[in-house]
Protein backbone atom coordinates (compact mmCIF):
# COMPACT_ATOMS: atom_id res chain seq x y z
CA UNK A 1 -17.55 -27.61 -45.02
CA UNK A 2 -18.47 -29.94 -42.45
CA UNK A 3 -15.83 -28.54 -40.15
CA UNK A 4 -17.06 -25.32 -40.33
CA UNK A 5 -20.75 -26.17 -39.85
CA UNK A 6 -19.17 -28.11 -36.59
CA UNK A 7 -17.95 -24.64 -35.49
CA UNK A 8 -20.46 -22.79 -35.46
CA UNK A 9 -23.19 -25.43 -33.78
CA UNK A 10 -20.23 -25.15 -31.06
CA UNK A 11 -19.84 -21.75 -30.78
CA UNK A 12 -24.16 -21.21 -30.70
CA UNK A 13 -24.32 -23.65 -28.28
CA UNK A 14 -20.89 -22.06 -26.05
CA UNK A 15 -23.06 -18.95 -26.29
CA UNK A 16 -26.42 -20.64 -25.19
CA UNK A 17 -24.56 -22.00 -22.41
CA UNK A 18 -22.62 -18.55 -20.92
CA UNK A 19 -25.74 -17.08 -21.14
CA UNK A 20 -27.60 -19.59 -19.02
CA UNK A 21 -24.74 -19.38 -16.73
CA UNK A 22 -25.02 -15.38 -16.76
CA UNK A 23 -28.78 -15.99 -15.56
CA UNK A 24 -27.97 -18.27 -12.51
CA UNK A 25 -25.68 -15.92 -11.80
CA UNK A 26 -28.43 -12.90 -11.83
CA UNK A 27 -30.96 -14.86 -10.16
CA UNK A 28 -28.79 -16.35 -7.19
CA UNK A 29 -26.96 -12.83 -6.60
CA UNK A 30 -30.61 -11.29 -6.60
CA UNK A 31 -31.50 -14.03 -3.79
CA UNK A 32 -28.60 -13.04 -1.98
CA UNK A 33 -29.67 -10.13 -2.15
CA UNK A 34 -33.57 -10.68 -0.83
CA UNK A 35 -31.60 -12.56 1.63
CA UNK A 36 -29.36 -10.31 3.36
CA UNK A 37 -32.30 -7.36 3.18
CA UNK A 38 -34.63 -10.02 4.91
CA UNK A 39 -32.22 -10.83 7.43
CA UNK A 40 -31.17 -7.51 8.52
CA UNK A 41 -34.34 -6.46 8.65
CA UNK A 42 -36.19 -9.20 10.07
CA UNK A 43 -33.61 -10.99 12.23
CA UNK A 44 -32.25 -14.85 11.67
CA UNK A 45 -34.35 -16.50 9.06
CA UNK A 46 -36.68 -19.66 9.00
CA UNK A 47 -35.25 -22.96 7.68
CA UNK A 48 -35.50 -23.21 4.18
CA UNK A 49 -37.22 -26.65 2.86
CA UNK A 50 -34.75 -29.22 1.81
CA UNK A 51 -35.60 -28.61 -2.23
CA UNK A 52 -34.91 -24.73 -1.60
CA UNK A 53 -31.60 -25.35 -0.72
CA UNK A 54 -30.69 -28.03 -3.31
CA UNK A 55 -31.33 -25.49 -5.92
CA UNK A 56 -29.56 -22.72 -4.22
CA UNK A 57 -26.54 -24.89 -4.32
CA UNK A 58 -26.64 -26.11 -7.44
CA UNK A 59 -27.44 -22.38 -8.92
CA UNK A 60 -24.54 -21.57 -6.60
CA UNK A 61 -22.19 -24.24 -8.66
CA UNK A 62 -22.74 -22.21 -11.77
CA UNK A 63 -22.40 -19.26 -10.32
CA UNK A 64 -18.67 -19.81 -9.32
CA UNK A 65 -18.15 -21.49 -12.93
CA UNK A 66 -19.39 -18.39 -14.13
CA UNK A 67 -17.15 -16.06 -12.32
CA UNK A 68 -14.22 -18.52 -13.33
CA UNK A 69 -14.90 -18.70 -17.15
CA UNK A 70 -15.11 -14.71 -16.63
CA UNK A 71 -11.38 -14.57 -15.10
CA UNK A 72 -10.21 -17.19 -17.44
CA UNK A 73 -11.75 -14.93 -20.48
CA UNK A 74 -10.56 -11.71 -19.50
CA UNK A 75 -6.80 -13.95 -19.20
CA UNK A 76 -7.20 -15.17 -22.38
CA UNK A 77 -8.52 -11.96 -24.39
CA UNK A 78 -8.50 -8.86 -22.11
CA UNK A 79 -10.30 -5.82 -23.41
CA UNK A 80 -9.04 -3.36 -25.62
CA UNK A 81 -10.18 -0.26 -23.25
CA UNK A 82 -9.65 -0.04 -19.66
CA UNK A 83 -8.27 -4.00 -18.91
CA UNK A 84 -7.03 -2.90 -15.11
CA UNK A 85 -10.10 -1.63 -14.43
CA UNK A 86 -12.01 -4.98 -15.55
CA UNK A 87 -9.30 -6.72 -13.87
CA UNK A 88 -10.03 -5.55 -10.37
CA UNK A 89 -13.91 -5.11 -11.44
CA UNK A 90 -13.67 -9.16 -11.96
CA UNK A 91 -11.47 -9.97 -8.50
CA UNK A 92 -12.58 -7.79 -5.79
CA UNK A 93 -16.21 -7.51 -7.87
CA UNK A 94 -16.68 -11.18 -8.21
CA UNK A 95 -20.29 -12.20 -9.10
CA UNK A 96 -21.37 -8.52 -9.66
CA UNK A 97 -18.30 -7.81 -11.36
CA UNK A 98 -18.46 -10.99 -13.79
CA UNK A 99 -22.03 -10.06 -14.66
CA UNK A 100 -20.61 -6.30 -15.52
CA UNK A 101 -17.83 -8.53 -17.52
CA UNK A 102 -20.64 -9.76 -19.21
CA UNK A 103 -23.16 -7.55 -20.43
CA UNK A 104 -20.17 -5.03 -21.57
CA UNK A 105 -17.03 -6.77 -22.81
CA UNK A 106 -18.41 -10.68 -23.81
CA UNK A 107 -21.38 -10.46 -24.86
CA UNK A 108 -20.27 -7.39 -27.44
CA UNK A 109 -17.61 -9.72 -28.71
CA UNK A 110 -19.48 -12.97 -29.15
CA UNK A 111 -22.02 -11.75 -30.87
CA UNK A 112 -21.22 -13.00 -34.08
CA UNK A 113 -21.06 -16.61 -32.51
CA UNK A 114 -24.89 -16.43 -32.18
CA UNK A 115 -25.80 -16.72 -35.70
């Protein structure tokens, strides 16, 4: 009994965690984004304070463990429908492509591990 109680406080916090790591994801891709629409529309930017970039690092950090416990997850348990396709949506895709990952094939799976 204990075991099982074990497993699931595992698996709810596993899910807590991917889904934290789903948001850094969505919030540094849509800085990226703000970025690159600033930049080509405004020229080079300002210097960013020192804090500014510290977080963008860090955020940055879970973004790539995101897109690698993505990869790793479609390796371990590819979908049922369409696997190529989610293949070369996760490689040449990357961030967007994890987040895609996500919200369609993960999150649908693992929802049971939330209760």
């Amino acid at each position: 009994m204990r075991t099982d109680r074990e497993a699931k406080s595992r698996a709810k916090r596993e899910w807590k965690f991917v889904h934290f790591l789903a948001a850094c994801t969505a919030v540094e891709v849509a800085l990226l984004l703000i970025v690159q629409t600033l930049v080509a529309f405004m020229g080079s930017p300002i210097q960013a304070p020192v804090a500014i970039r510290v977080v963008i690092l860090v955020v940055a950090f879970f973004l790539m463990w995101f897109w690698v416990r993505s990869s790793a997850d479609f390796v371990r348990n590819r979908p049922e429908q369409h696997a190529a396709a989610w293949g070369w949506g996760l490689y040449l895709g990357a961030f967007l492509g994890a987040l895609a990952y996500f919200v369609w094939i993960w999150r649908p799976r693992n929802q049971g591990d939330a209760t």
